[in-house]
C-alpha atoms as a PDB file:
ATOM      1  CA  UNK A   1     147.799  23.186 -41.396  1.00  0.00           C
ATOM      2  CA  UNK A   2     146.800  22.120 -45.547  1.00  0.00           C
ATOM      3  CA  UNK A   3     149.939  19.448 -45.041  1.00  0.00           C
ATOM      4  CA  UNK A   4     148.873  17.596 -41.715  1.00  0.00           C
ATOM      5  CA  UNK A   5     144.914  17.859 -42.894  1.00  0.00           C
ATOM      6  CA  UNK A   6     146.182  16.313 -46.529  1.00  0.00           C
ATOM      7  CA  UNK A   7     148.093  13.587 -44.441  1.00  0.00           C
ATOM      8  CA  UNK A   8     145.105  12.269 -42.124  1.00  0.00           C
ATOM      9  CA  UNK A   9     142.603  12.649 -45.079  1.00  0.00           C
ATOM     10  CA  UNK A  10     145.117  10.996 -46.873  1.00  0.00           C
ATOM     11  CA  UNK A  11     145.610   8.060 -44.090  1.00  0.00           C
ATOM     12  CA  UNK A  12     141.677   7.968 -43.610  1.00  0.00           C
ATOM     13  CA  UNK A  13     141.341   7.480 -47.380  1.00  0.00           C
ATOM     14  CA  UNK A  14     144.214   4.803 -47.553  1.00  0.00           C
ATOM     15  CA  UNK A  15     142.634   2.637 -44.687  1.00  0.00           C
ATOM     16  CA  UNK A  16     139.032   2.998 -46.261  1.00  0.00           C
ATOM     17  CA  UNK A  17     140.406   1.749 -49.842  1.00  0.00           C
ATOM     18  CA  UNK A  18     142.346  -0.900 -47.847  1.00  0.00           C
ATOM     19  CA  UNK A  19     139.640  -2.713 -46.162  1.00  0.00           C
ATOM     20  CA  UNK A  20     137.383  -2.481 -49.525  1.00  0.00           C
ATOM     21  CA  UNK A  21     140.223  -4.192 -51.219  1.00  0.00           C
ATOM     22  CA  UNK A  22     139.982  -8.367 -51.164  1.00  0.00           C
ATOM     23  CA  UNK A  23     143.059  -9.983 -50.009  1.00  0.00           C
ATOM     24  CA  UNK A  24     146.046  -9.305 -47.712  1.00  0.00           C
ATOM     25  CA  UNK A  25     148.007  -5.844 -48.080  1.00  0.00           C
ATOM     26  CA  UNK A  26     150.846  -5.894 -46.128  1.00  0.00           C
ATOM     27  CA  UNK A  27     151.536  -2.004 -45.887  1.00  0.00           C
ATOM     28  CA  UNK A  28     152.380   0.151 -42.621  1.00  0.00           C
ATOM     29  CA  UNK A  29     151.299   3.592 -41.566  1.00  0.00           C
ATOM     30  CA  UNK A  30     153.661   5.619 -44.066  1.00  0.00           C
ATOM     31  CA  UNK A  31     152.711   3.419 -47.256  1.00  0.00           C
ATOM     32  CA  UNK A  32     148.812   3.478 -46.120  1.00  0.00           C
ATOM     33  CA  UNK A  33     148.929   7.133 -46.218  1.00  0.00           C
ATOM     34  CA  UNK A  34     151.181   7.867 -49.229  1.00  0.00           C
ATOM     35  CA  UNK A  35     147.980   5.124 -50.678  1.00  0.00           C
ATOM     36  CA  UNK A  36     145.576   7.409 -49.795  1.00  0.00           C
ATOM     37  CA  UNK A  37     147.503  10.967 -50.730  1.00  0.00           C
ATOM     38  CA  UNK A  38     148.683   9.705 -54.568  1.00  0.00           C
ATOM     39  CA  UNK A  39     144.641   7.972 -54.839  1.00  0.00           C
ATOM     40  CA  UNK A  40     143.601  11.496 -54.549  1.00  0.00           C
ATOM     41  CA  UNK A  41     145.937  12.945 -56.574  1.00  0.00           C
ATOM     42  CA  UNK A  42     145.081  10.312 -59.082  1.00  0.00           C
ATOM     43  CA  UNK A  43     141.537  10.708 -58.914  1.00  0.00           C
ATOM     44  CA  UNK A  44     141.777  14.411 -59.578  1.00  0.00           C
ATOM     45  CA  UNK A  45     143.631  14.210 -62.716  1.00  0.00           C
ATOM     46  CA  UNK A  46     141.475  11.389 -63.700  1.00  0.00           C
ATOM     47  CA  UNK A  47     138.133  13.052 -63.235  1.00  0.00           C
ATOM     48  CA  UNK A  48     140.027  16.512 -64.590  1.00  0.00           C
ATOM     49  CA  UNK A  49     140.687  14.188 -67.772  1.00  0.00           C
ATOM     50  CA  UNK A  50     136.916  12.972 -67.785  1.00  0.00           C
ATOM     51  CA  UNK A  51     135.334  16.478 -67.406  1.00  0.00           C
ATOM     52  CA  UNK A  52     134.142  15.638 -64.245  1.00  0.00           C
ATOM     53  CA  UNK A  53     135.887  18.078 -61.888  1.00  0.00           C
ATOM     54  CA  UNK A  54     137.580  21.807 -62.802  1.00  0.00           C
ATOM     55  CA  UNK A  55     141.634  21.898 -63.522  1.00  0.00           C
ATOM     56  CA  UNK A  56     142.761  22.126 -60.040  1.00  0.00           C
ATOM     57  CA  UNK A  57     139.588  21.129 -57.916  1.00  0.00           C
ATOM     58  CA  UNK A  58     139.849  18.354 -55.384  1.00  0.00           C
ATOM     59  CA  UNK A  59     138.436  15.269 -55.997  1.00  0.00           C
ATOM     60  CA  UNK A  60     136.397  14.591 -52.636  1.00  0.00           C
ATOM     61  CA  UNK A  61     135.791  11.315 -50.400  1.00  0.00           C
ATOM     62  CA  UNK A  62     134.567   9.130 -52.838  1.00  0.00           C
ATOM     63  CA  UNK A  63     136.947   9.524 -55.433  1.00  0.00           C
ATOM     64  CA  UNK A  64     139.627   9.717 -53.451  1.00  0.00           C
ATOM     65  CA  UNK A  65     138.707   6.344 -52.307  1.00  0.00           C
ATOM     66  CA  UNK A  66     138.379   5.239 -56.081  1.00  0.00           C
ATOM     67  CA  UNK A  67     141.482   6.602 -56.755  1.00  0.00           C
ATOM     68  CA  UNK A  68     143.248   4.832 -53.883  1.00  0.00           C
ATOM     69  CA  UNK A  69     141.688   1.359 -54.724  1.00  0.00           C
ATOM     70  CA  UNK A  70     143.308   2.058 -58.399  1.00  0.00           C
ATOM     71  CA  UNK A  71     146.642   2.969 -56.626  1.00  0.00           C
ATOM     72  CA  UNK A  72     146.299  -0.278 -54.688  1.00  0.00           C
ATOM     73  CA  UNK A  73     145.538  -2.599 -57.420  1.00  0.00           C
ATOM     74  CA  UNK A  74     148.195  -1.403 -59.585  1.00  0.00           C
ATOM     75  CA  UNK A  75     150.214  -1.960 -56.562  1.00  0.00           C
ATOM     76  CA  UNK A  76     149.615  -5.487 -56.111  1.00  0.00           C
ATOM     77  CA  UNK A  77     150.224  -6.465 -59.473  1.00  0.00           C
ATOM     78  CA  UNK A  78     153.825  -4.755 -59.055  1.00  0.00           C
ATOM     79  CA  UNK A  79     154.181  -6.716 -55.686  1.00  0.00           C
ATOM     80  CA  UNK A  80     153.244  -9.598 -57.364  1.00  0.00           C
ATOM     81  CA  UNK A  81     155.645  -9.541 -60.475  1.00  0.00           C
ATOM     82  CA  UNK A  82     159.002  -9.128 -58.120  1.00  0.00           C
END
């Protein structure tokens, strides 16, 4: 059950950061919710790093999203460049 809640939270979170976002992302189901499943994993380490969350503790909703708007933008400018 931890893998199919991690996917929907992780689709839920990739849609959210996706209409926050400006401008046109072209990305399907799969890609939105590997968006939203690496934004969380980001945003754990990150706030880990920061001493705002315990080794190992999940980030939550909002930095999730934060995460996955990071995951996005870096993203784009990949997109971009090719």
């Amino acid at each position: 059950m931890g893998i199919i809640s991690m996917i929907v939270v992780g689709f839920i979170v990739g849609l959210i950061a996706r209409a926050i976002m400006p401008g046109d992302q072209k990305l399907g189901f799969i890609m939105t919710t590997v968006l939203g499943i690496v934004g969380a994993v980001v945003a754990g380490y990150l706030g880990a790093a920061l001493g705002l969350y315990q080794v190992g503790q999940g980030a939550g909703w909002i930095g999730s999203i934060v995460g996955a708007l990071i995951v996005l933008f870096v993203y784009g400018l990949i997109v971009k460049r090719s």
